[in-house]
Protein backbone atom coordinates (compact mmCIF):
# COMPACT_ATOMS: atom_id res chain seq x y z
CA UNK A 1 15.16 -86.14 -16.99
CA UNK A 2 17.52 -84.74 -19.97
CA UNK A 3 15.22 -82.59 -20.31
CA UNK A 4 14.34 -81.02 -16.77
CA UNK A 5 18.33 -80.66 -17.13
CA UNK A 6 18.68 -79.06 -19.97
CA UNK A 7 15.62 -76.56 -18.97
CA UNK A 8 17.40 -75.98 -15.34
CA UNK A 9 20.56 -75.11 -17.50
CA UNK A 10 18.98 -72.53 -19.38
CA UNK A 11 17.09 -70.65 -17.28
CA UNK A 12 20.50 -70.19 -15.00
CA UNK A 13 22.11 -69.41 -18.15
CA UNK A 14 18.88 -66.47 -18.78
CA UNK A 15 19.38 -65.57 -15.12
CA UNK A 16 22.90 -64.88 -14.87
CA UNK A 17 22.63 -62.58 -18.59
CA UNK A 18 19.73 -60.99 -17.22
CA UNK A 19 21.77 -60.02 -14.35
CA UNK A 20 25.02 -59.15 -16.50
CA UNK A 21 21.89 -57.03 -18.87
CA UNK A 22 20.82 -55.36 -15.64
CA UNK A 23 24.40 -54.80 -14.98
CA UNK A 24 24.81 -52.70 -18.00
CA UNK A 25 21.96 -50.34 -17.24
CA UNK A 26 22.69 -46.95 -16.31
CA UNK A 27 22.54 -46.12 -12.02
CA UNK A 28 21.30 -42.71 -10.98
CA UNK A 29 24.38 -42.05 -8.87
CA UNK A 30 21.65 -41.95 -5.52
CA UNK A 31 22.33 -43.66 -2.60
CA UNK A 32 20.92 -43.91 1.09
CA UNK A 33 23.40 -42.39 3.20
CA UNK A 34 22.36 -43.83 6.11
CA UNK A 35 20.90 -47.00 4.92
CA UNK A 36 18.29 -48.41 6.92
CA UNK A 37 16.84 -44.31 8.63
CA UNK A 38 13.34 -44.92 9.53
CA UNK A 39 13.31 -40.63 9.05
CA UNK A 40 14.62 -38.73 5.98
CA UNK A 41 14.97 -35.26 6.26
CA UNK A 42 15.51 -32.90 3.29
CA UNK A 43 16.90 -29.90 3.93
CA UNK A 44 15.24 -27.77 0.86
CA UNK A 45 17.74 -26.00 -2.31
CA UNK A 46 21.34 -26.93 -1.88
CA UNK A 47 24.21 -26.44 -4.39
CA UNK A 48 23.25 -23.76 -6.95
CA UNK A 49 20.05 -23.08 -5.84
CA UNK A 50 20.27 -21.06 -2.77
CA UNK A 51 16.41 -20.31 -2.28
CA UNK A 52 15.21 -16.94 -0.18
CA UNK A 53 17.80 -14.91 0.31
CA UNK A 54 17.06 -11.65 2.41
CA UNK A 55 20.68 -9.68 1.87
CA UNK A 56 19.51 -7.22 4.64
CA UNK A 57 19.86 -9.63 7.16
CA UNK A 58 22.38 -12.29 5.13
CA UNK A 59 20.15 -15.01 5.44
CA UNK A 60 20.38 -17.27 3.06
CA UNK A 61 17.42 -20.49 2.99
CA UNK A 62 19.77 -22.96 1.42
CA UNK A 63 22.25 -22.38 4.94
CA UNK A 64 19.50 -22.33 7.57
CA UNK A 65 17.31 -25.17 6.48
CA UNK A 66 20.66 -27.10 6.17
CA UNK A 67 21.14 -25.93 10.19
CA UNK A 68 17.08 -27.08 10.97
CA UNK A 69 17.72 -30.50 9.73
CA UNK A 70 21.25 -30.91 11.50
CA UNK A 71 19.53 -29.75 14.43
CA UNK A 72 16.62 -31.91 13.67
CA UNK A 73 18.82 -34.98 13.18
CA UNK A 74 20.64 -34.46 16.18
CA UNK A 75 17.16 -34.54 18.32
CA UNK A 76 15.73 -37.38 16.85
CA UNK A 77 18.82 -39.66 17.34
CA UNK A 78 18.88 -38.46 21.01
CA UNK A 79 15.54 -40.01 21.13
CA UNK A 80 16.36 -43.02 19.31
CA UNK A 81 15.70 -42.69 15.62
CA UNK A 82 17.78 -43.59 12.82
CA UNK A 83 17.95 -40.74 10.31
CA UNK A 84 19.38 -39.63 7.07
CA UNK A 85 19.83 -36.60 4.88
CA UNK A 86 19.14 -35.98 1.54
CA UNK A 87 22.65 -33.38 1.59
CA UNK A 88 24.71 -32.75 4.53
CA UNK A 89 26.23 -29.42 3.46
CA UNK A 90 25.28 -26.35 1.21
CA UNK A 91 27.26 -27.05 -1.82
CA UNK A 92 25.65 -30.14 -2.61
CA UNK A 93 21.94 -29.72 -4.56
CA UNK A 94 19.34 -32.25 -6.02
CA UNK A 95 15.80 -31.63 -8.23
CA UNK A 96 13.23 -32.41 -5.99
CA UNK A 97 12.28 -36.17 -7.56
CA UNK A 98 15.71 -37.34 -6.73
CA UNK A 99 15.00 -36.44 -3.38
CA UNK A 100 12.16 -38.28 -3.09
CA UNK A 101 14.23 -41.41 -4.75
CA UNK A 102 16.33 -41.58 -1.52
CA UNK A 103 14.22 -41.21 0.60
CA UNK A 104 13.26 -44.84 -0.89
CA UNK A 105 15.90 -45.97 -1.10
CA UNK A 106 16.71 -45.92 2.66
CA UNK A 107 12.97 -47.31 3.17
CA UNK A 108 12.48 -44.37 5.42
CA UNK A 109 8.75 -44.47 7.22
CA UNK A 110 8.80 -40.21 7.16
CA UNK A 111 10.00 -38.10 4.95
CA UNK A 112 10.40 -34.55 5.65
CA UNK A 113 11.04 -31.45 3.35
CA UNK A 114 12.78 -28.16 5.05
CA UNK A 115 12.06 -24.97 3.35
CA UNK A 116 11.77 -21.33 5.26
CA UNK A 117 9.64 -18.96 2.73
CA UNK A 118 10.62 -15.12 2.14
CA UNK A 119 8.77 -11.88 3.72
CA UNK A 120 8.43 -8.28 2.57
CA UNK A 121 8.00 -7.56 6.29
CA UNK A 122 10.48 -8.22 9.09
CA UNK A 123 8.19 -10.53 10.83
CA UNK A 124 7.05 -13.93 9.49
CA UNK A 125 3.22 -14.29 9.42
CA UNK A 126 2.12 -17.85 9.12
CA UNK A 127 2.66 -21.36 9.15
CA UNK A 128 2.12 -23.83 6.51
CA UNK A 129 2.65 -27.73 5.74
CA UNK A 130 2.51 -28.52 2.32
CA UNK A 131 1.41 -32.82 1.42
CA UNK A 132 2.04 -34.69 -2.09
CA UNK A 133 -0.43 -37.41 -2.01
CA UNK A 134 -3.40 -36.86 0.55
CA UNK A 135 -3.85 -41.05 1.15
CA UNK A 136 -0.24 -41.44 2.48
CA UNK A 137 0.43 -37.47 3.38
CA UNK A 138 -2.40 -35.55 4.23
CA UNK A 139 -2.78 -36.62 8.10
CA UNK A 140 0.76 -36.67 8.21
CA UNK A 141 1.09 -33.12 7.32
CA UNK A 142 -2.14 -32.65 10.02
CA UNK A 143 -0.16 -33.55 12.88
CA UNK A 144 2.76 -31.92 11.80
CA UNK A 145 1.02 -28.33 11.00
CA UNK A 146 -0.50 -28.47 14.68
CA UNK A 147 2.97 -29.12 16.40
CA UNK A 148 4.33 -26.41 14.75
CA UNK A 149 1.41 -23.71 15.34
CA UNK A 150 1.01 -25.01 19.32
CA UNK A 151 4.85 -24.75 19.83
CA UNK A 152 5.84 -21.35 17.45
CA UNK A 153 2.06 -19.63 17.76
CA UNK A 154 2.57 -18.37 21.88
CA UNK A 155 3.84 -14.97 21.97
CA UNK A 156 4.26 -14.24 18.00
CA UNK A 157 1.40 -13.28 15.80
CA UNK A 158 2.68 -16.34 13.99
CA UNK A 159 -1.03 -17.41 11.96
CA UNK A 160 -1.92 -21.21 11.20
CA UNK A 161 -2.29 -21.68 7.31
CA UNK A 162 -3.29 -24.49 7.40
CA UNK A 163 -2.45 -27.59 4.68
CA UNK A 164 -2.27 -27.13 1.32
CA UNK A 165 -1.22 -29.51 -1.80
CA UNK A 166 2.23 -29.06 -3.35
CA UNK A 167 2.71 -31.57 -6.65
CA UNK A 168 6.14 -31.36 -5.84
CA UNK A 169 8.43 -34.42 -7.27
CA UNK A 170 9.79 -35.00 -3.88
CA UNK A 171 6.82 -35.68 -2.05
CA UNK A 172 4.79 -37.49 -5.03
CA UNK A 173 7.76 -39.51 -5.19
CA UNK A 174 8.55 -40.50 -1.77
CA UNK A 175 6.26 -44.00 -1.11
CA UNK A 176 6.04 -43.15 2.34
């Protein structure tokens, strides 16, 4: 019985300095900002990066995927879902992996990456839904590349490019 004490004692003693070890590690500084969003949406560059740019028409990607995902956000809590962003306004920017590490961190079910790709011509030609992992993206990224072509395709020569894989760290880390 001195024993089973004196082995109980020590392994609380192990636990609590493996928790004051864990303690000391260094955090990434990521956080869910909505803790508990079934959907996280990432609205693409941010911060330094501003993506396309087309000066002509001062459109900037890093501004207007910001406005798609507020938008986007604003829908799908309208019709009940819990959602979070991986930045809220343009001055804030992440790598695409830490992305991805949010995204798991609010145990989101869907994760979604914004971008809007640059033309030569005035008229965009195509859409296009890029996956990370084909077993958890691929039909995902199916059903997401036919919405868009059914509701932008009528009355544009908008063109359905299909799927295509994008080893991009957000997506290949993102569990969902």
């Amino acid at each position: 019985s001195a024993g089973i004490a004196l082995a109980g004692g020590l392994a609380i003693v192990a636990i609590i300095g493996l928790g004051g070890l864990l303690s000391l590690l260094p955090t990434t500084g990521l956080h869910c900002a909505q803790p508990g969003a079934r959907v996280m949406l990432d609205p693409g560059h941010g911060g330094d990066d501003p993506g396309a740019i087309n000066d002509a028409a001062g459109l900037v990607e890093r501004e207007l995927v910001l406005d798609i995902a507020h938008r986007t956000e604003a829908r799908l809590e309208q019709a009940g879902y819990s959602v979070a962003l991986t930045r809220s306004d343009s001055a804030t920017g992440y790598a695409n992996t830490p992305r991805g590490v949010m995204a798991n961190l609010c145990h989101a079910v869907v994760y979604v990456s914004i971008h809007l790709n640059s033309f030569g011509e005035p008229e965009p030609n195509y859409a296009k839904t890029f996956w990370g992992i084909e077993e958890k993206d691929a039909a995902f990224a199916s059903v997401m590349q036919a919405a868009l072509v059914t509701r932008l395709q009528p009355g544009t020569d908008l063109g359905d490019s299909g799927l295509e894989v994008l080893e991009n760290g957000g997506l290949l880390t993102a569990r969902m």
